[in-house]
Protein backbone atom coordinates (compact mmCIF):
# COMPACT_ATOMS: atom_id res chain seq x y z
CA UNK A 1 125.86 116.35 126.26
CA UNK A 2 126.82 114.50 122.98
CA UNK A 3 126.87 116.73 119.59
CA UNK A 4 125.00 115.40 117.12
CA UNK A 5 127.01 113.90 113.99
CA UNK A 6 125.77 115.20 110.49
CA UNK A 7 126.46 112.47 107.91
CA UNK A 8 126.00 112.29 104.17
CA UNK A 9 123.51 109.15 104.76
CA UNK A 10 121.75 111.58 107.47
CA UNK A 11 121.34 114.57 105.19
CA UNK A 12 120.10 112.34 102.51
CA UNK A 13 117.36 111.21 104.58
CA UNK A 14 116.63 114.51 105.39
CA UNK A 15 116.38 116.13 102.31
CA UNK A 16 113.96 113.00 101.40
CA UNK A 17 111.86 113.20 104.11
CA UNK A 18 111.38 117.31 103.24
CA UNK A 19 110.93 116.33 99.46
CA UNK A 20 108.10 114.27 100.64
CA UNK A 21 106.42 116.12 102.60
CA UNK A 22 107.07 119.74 100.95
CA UNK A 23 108.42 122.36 103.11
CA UNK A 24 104.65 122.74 105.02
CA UNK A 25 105.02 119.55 106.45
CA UNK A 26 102.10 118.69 104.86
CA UNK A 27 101.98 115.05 103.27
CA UNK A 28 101.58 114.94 99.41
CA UNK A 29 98.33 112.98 98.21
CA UNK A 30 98.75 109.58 97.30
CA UNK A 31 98.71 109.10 93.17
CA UNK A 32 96.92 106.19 91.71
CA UNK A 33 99.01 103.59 90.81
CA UNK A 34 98.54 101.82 87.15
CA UNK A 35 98.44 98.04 88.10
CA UNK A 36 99.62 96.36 84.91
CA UNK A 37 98.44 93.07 84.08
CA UNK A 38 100.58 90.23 85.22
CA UNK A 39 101.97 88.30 82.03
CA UNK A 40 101.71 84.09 82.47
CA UNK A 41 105.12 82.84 83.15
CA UNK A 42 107.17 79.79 80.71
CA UNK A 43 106.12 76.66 82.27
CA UNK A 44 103.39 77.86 84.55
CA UNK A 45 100.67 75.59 82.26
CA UNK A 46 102.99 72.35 83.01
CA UNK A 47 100.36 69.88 83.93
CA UNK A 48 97.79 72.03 84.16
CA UNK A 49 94.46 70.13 84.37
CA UNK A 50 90.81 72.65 83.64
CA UNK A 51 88.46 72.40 86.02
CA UNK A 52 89.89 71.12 89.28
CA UNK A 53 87.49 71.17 92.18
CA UNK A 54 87.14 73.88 94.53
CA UNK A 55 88.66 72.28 97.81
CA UNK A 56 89.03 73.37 101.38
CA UNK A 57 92.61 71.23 101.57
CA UNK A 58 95.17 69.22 99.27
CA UNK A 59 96.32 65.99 100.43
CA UNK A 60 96.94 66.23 104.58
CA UNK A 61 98.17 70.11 104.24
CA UNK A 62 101.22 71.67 106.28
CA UNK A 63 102.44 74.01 103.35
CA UNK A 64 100.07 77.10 102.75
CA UNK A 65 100.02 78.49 99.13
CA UNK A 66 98.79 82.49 99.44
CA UNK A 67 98.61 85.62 97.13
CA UNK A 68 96.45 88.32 95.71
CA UNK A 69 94.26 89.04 92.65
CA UNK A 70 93.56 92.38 91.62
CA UNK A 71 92.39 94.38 88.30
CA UNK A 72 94.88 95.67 85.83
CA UNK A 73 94.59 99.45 86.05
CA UNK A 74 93.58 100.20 89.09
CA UNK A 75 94.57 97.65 91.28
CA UNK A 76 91.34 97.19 92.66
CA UNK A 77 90.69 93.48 94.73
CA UNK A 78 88.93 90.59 92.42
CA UNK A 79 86.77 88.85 95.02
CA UNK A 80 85.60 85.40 94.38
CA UNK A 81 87.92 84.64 91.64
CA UNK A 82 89.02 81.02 91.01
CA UNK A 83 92.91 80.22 91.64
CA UNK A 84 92.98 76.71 90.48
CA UNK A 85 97.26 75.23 92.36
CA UNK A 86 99.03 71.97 91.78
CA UNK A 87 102.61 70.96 92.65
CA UNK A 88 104.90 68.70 93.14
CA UNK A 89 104.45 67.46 96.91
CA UNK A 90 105.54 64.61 99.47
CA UNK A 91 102.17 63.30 98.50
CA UNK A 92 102.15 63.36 94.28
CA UNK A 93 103.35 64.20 91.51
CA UNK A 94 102.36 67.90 89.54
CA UNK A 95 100.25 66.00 86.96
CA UNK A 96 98.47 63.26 89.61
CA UNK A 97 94.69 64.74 89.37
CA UNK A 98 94.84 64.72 93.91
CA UNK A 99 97.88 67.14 93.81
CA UNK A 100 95.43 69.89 91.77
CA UNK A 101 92.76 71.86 93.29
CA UNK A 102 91.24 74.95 93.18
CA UNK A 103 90.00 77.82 95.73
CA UNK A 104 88.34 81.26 95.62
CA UNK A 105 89.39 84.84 96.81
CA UNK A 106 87.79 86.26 99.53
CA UNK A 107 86.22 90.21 99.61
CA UNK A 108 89.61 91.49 100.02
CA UNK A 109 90.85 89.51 96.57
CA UNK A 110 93.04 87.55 99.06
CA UNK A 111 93.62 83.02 98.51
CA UNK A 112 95.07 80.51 100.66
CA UNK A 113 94.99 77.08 100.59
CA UNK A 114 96.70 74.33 102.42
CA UNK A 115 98.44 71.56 100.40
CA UNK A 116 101.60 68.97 101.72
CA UNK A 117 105.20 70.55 101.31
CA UNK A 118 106.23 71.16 97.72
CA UNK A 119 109.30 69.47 96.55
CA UNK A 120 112.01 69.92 94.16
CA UNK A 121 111.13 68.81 90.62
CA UNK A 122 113.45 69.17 87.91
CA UNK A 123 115.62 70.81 90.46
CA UNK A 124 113.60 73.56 92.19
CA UNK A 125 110.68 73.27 94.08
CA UNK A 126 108.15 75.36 92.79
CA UNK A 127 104.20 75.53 92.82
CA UNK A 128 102.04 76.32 89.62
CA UNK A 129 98.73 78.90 89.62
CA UNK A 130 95.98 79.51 87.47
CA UNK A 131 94.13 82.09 87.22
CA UNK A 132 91.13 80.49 84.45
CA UNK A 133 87.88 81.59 85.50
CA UNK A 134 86.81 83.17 82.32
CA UNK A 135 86.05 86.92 83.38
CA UNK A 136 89.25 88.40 82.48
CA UNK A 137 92.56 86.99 80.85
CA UNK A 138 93.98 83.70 81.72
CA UNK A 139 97.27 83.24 83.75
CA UNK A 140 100.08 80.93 84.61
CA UNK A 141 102.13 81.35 87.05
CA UNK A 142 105.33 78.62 87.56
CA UNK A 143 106.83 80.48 91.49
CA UNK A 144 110.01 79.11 92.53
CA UNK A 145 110.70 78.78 96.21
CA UNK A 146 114.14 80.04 97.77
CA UNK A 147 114.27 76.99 100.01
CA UNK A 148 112.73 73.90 99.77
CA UNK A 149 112.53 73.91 103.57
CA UNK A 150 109.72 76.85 103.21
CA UNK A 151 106.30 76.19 104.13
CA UNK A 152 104.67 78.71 102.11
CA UNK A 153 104.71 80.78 99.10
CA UNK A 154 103.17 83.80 97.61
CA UNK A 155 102.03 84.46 94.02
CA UNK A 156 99.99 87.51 93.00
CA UNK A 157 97.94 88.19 89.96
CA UNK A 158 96.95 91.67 88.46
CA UNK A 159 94.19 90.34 86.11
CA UNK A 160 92.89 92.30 82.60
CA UNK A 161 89.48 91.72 81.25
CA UNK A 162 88.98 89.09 78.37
């Protein structure tokens, strides 16, 4: 029979896991969480062109561009929000009118949208988002990927009203 071995790491977790849970074992309520608004980030407005189409694809696709948009305060999901994306690609430039397009979240406040592999430009490869529907605040967002090898990348918005 081994003895157990009490370690500062072990009693950590312990005392945790009671602080959490109270000493009934019950759980402790979740709290609301305040969602604040997601600020537009330098250089996510590069190129930006208004009112690219709603598309099902970009170019032939391969790289898949994904996130979330939700409502400052309390996080709630935005469905059927326009995300308008454009990047530097194998295909075209950031500012060629065929690298932009636009989709819609679904129920869950959820986007994806296929577009060909983003390359480095200016030295990173990153995508652009934006967020420029009208209901609530508009947003840029300029993600940078940690590879350019990556075939996707997430951005999420937390969106406050106009």
């Amino acid at each position: 029979m081994t003895k157990p071995v009490v370690t500062r790491r072990s009693l950590l977790f312990t005392g945790a896991a009671l602080a959490a849970t109270g000493i009934s074992g019950l759980v402790v309520p979740a709290r609301a969480q305040n969602f604040a608004p997601t600020p537009s980030m330098r250089g996510g407005a590069n190129n930006y062109l208004p009112g690219a189409p709603i598309v099902d694809r970009i170019g032939g696709g391969g790289f898949w561009m994904k996130g979330t948009v939700r409502r400052a305060g309390d996080g709630a999901p935005l469905a059927g929000q326009r995300i308008q994306i454009w990047a530097h690609t194998t295909e075209g430039h950031e500012r060629d009118p065929h690298s932009h397009g636009a989709t819609l979240t679904d129920v869950n406040g959820e986007f994806r949208l296929e577009m060909p592999q983003i390359v480095p430009a200016f030295g990173q490869p990153h995508g652009h988002l934006a967020y420029d529907s009208g209901d609530f605040k508009t947003v840029f967002l300029r993600p940078v990927m940690t590879n350019s090898r990556n075939t996707s990348l997430e951005a999420h918005f937390v969106l406050q009203p106009a």
